[in-house]
PDB file of N, CA and C in Angstrom:
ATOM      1  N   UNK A   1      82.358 124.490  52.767  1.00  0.00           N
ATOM      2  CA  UNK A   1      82.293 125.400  53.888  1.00  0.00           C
ATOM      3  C   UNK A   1      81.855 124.638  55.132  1.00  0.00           C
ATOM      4  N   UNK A   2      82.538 124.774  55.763  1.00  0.00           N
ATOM      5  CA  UNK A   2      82.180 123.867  57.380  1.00  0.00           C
ATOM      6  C   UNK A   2      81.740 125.047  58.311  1.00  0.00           C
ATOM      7  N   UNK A   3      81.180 125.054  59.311  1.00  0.00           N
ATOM      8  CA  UNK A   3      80.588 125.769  60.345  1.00  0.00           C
ATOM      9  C   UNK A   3      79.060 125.524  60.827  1.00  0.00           C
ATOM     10  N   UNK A   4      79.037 126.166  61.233  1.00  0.00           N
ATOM     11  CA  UNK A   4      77.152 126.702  61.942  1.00  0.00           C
ATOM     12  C   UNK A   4      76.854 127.271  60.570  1.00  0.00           C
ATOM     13  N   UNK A   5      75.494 127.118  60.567  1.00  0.00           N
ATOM     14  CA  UNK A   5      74.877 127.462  59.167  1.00  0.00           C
ATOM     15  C   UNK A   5      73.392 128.127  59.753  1.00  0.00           C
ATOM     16  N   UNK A   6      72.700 129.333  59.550  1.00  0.00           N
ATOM     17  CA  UNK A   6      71.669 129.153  60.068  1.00  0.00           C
ATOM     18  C   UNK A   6      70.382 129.970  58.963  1.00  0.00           C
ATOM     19  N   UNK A   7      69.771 129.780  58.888  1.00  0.00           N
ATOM     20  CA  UNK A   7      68.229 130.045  57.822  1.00  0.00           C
ATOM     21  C   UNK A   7      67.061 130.172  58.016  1.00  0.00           C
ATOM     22  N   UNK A   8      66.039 130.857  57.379  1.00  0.00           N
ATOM     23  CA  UNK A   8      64.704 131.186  58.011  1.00  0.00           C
ATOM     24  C   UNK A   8      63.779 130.441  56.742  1.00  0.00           C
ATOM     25  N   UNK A   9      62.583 130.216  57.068  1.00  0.00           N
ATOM     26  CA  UNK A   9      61.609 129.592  56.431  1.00  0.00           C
ATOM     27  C   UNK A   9      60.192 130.106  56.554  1.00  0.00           C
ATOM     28  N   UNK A  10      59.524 130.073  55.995  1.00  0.00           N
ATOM     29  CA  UNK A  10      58.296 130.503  56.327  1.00  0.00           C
ATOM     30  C   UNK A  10      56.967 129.695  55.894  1.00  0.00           C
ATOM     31  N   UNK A  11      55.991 129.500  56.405  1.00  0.00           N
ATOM     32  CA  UNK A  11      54.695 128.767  55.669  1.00  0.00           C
ATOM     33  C   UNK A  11      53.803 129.600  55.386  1.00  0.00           C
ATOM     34  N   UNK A  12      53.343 129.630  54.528  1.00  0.00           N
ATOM     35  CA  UNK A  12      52.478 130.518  53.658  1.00  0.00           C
ATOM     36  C   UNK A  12      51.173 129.674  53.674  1.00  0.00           C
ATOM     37  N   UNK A  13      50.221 129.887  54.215  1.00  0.00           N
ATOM     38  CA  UNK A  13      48.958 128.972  53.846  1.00  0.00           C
ATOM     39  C   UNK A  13      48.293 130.054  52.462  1.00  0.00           C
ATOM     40  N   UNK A  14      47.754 129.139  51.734  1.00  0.00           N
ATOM     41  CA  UNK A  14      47.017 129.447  50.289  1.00  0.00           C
ATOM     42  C   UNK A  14      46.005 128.214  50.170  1.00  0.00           C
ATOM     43  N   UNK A  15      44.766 129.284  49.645  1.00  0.00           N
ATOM     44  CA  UNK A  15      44.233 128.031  48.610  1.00  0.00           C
ATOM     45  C   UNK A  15      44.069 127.636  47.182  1.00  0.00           C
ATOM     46  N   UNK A  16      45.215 128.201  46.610  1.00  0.00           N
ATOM     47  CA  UNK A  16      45.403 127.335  45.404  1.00  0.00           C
ATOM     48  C   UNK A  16      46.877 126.841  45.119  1.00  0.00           C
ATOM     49  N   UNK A  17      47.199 126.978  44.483  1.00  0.00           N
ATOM     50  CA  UNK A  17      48.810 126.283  44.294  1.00  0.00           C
ATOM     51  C   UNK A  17      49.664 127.151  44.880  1.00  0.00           C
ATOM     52  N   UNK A  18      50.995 126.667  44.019  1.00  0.00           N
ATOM     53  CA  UNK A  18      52.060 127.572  45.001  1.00  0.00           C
ATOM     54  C   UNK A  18      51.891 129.004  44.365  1.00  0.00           C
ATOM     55  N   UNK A  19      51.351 129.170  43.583  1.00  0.00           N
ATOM     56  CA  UNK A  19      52.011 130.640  42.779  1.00  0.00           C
ATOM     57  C   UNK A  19      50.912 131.572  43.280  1.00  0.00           C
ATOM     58  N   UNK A  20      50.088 131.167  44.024  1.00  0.00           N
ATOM     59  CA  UNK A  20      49.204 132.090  44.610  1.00  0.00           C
ATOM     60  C   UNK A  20      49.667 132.556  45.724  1.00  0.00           C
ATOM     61  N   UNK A  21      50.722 131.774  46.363  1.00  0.00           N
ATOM     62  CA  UNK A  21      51.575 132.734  47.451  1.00  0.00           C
ATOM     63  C   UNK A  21      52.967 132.926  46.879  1.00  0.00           C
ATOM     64  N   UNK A  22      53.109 133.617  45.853  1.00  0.00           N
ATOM     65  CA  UNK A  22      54.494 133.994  45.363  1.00  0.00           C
ATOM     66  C   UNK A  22      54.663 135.440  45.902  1.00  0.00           C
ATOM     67  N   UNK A  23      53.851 136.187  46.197  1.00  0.00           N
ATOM     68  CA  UNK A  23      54.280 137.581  46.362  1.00  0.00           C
ATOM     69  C   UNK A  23      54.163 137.676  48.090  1.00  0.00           C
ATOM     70  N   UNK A  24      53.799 137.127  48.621  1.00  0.00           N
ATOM     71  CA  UNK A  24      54.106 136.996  49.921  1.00  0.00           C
ATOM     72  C   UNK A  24      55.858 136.177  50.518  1.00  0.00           C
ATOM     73  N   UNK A  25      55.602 135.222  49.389  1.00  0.00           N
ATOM     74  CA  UNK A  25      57.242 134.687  49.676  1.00  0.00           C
ATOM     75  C   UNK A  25      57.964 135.933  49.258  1.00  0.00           C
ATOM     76  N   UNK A  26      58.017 136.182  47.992  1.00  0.00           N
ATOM     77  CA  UNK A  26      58.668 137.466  47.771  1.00  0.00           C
ATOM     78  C   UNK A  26      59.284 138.619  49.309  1.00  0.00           C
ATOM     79  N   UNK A  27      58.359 138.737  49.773  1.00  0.00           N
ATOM     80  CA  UNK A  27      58.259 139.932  50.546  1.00  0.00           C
ATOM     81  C   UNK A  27      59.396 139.330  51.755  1.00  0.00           C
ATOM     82  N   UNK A  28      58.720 137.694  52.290  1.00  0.00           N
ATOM     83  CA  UNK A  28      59.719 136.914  53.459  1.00  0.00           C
ATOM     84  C   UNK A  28      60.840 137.351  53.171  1.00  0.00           C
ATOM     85  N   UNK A  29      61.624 137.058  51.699  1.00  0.00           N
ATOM     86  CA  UNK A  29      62.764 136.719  50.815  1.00  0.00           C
ATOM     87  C   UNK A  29      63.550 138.435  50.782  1.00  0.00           C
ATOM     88  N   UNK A  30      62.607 139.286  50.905  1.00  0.00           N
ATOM     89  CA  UNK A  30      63.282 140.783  50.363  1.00  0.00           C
ATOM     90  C   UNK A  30      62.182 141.686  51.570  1.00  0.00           C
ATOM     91  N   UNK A  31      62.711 141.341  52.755  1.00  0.00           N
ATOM     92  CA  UNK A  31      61.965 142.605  53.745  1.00  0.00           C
ATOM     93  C   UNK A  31      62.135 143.805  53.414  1.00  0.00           C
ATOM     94  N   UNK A  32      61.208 144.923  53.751  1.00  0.00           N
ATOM     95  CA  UNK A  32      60.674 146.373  53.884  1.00  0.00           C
ATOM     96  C   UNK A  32      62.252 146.597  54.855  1.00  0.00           C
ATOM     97  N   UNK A  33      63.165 147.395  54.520  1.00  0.00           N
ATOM     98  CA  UNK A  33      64.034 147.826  55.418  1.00  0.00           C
ATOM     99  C   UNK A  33      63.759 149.465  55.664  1.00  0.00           C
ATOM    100  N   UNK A  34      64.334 149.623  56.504  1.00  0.00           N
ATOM    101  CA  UNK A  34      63.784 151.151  56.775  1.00  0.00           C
ATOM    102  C   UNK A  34      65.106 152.074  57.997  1.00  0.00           C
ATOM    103  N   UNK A  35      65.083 153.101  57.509  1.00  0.00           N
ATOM    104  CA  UNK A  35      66.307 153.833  57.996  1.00  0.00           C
ATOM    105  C   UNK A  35      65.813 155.209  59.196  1.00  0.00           C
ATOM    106  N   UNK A  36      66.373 155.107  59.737  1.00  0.00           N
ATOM    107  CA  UNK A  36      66.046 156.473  60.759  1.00  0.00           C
ATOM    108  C   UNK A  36      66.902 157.699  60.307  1.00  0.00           C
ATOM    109  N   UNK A  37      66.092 158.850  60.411  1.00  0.00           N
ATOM    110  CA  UNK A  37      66.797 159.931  60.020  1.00  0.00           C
ATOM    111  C   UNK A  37      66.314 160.919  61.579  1.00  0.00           C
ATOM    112  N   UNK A  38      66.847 162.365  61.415  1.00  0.00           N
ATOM    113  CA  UNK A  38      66.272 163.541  62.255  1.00  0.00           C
ATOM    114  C   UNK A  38      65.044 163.778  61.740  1.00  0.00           C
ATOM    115  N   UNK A  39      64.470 164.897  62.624  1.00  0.00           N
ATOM    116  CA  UNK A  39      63.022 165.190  61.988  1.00  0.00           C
ATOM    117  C   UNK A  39      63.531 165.919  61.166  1.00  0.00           C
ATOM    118  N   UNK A  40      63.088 166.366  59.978  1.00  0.00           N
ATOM    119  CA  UNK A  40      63.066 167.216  58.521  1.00  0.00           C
ATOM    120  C   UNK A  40      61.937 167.497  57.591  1.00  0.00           C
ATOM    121  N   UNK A  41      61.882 168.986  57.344  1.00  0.00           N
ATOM    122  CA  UNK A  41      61.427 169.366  55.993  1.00  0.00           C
ATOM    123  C   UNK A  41      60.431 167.990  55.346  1.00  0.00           C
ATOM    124  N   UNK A  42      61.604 167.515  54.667  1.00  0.00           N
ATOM    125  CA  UNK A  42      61.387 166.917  53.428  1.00  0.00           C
ATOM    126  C   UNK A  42      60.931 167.312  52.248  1.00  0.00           C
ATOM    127  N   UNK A  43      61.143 166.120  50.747  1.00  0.00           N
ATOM    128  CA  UNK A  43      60.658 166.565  50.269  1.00  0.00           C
ATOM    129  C   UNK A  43      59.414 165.476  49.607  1.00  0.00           C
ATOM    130  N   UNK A  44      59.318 164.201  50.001  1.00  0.00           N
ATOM    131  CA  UNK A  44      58.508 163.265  49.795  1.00  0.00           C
ATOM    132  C   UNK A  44      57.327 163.902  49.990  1.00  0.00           C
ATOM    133  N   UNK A  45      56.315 163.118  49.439  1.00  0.00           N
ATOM    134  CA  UNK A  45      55.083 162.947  49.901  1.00  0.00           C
ATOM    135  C   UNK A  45      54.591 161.588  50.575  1.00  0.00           C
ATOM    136  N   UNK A  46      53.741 161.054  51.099  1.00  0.00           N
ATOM    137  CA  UNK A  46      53.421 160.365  52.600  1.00  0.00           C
ATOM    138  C   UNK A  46      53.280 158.962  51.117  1.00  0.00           C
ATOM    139  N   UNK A  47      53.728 158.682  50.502  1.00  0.00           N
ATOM    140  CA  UNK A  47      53.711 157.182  49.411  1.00  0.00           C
ATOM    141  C   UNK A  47      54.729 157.986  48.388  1.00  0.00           C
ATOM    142  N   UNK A  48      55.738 157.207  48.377  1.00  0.00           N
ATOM    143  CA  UNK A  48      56.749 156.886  47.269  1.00  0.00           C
ATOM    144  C   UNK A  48      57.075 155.686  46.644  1.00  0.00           C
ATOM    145  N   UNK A  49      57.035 155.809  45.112  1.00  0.00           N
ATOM    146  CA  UNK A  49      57.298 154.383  44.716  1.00  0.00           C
ATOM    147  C   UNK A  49      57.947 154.684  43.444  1.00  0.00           C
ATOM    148  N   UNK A  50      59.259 154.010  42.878  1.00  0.00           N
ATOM    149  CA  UNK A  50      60.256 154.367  41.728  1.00  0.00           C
ATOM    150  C   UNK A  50      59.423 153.918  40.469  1.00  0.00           C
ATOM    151  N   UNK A  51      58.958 152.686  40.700  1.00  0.00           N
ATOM    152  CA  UNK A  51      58.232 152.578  39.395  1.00  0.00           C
ATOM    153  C   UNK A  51      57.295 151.491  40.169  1.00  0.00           C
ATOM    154  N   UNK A  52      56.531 150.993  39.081  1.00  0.00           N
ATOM    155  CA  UNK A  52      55.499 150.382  39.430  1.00  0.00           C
ATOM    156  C   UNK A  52      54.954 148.589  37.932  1.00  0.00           C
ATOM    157  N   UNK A  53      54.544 148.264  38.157  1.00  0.00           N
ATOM    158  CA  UNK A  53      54.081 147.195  37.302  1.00  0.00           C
ATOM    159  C   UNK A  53      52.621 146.407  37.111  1.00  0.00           C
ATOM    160  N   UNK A  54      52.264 146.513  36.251  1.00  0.00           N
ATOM    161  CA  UNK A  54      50.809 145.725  36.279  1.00  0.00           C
ATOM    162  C   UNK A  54      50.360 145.153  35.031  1.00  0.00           C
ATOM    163  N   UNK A  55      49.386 143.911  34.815  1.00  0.00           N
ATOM    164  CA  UNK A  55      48.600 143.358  36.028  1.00  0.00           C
ATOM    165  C   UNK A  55      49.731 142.621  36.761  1.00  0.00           C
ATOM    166  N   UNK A  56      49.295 142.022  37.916  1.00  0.00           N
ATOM    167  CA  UNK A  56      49.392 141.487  39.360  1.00  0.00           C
ATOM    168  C   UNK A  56      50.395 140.606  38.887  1.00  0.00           C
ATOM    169  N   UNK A  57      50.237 139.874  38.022  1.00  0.00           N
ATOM    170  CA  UNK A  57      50.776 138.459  37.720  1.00  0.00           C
ATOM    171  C   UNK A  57      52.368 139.017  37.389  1.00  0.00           C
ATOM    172  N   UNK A  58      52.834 140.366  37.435  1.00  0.00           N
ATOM    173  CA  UNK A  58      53.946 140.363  36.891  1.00  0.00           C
ATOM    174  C   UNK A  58      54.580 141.255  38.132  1.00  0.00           C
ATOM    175  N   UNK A  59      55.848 140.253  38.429  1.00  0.00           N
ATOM    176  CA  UNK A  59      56.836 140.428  39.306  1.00  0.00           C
ATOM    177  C   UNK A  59      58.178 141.065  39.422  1.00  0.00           C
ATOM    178  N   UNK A  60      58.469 141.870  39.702  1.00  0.00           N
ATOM    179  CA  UNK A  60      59.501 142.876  39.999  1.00  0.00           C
ATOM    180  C   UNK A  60      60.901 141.684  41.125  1.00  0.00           C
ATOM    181  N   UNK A  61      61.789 141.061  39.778  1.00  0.00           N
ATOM    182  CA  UNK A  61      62.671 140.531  40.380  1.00  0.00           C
ATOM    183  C   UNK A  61      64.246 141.370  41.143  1.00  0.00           C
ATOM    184  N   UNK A  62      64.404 141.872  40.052  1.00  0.00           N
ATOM    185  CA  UNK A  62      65.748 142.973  40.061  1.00  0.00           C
ATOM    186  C   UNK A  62      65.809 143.879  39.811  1.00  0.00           C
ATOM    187  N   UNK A  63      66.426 144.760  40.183  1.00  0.00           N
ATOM    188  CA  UNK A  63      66.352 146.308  39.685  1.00  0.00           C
ATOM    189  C   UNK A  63      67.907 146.596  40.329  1.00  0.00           C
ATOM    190  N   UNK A  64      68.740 147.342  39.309  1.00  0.00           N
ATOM    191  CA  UNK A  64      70.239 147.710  39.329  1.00  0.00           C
ATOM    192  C   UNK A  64      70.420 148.970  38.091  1.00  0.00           C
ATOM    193  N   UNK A  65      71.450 149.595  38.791  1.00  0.00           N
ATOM    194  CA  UNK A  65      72.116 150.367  37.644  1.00  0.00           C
ATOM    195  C   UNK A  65      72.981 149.389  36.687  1.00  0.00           C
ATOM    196  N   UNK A  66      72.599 150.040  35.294  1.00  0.00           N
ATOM    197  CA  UNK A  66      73.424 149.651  33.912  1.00  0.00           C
ATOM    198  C   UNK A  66      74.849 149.689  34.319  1.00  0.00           C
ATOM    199  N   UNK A  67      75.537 149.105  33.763  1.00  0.00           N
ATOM    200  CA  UNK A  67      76.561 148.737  33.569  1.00  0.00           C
ATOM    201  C   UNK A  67      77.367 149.221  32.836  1.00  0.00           C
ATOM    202  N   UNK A  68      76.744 150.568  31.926  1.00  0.00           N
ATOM    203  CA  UNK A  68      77.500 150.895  30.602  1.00  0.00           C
ATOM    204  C   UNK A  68      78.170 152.628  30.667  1.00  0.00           C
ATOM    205  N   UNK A  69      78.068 152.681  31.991  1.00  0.00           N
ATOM    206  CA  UNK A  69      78.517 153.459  32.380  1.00  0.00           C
ATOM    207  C   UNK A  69      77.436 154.871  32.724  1.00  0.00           C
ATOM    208  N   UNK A  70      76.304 155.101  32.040  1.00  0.00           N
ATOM    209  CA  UNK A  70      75.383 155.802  32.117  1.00  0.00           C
ATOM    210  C   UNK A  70      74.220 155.882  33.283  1.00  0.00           C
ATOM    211  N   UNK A  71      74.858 156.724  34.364  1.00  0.00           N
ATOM    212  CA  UNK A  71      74.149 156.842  35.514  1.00  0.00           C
ATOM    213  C   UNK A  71      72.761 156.572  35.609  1.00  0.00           C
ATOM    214  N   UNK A  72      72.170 157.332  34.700  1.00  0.00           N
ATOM    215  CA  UNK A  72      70.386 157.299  34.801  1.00  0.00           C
ATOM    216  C   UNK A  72      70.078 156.147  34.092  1.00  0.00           C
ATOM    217  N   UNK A  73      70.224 155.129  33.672  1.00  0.00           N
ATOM    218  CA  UNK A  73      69.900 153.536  33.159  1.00  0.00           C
ATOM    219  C   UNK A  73      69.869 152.889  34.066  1.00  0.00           C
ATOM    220  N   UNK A  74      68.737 152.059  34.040  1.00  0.00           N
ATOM    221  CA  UNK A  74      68.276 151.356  34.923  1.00  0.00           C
ATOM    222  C   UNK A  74      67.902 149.846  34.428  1.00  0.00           C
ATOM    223  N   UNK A  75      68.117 148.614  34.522  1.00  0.00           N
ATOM    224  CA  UNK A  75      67.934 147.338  34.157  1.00  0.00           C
ATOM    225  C   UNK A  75      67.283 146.622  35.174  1.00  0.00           C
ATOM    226  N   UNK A  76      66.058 146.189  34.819  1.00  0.00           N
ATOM    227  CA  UNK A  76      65.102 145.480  35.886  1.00  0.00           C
ATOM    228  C   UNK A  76      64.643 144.012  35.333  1.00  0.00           C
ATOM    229  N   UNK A  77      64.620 143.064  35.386  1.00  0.00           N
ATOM    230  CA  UNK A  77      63.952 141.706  35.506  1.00  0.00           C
ATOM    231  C   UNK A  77      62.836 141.504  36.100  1.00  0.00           C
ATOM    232  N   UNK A  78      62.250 141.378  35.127  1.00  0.00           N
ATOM    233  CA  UNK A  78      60.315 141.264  35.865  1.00  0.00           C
ATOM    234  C   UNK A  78      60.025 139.816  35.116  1.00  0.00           C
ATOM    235  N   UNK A  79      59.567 138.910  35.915  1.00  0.00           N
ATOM    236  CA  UNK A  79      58.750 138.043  35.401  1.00  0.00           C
ATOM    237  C   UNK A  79      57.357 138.158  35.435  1.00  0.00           C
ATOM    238  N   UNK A  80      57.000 137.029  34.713  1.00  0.00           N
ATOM    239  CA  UNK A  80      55.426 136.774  34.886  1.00  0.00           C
ATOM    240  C   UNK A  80      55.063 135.965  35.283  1.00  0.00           C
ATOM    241  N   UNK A  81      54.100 135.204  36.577  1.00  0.00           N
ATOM    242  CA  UNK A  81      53.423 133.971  37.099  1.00  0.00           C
ATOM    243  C   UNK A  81      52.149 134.022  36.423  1.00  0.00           C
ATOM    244  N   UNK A  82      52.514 132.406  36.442  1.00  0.00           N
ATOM    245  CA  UNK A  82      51.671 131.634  35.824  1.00  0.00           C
ATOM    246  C   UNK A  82      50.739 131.007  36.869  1.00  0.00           C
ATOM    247  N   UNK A  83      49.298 131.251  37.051  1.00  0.00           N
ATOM    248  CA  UNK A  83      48.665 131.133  37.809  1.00  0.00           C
ATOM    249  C   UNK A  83      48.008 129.529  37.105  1.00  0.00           C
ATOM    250  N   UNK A  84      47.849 129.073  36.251  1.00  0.00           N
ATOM    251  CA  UNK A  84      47.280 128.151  35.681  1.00  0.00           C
ATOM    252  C   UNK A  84      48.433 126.948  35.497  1.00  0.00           C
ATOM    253  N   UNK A  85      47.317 124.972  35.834  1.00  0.00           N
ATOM    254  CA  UNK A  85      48.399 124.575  35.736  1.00  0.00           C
ATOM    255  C   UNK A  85      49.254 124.540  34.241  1.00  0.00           C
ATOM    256  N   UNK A  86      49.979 123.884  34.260  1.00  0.00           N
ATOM    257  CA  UNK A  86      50.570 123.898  32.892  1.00  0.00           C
ATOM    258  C   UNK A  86      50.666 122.342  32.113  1.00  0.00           C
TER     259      UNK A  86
END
């Protein structure tokens, strides 16, 4: 591919290794997007979240609909960081 190429980077200061700023890269990597609507009703409450994961060390990579044709299936990839060296 030939052209202009252009990319963002970010520095994360931490004080311990890299995996102590993994969820901040995360966030650089996959921004908060956000949509405008009219004013409305609604039916949220003021915090929504589809699912959730814990402890800390475990990371929410992917999340997609199944493949197998079954609407409500959901397939997610979560890892785990390793905070210790190895």
């Amino acid at each position: 591919m030939q052209g202009p190429r252009a990319f963002e980077h970010s520095i994360i200061p931490h004080s311990a290794g890299w995996q102590s700023a993994i969820h901040q890269a995360r966030y650089f990597a996959s921004p908060l997007a956000a949509r405008w609507t009219g004013r409305h009703a609604g039916v949220l409450g003021p915090e929504v979240s589809f699912f959730s994961v814990s402890p800390s060390l475990l990371l929410v990579s992917a999340v997609k609909r199944a493949e197998d044709g079954g609407g409500d299936l959901v397939v997610s990839r979560i890892v785990t960081i390793r905070l210790t060296a190895a």
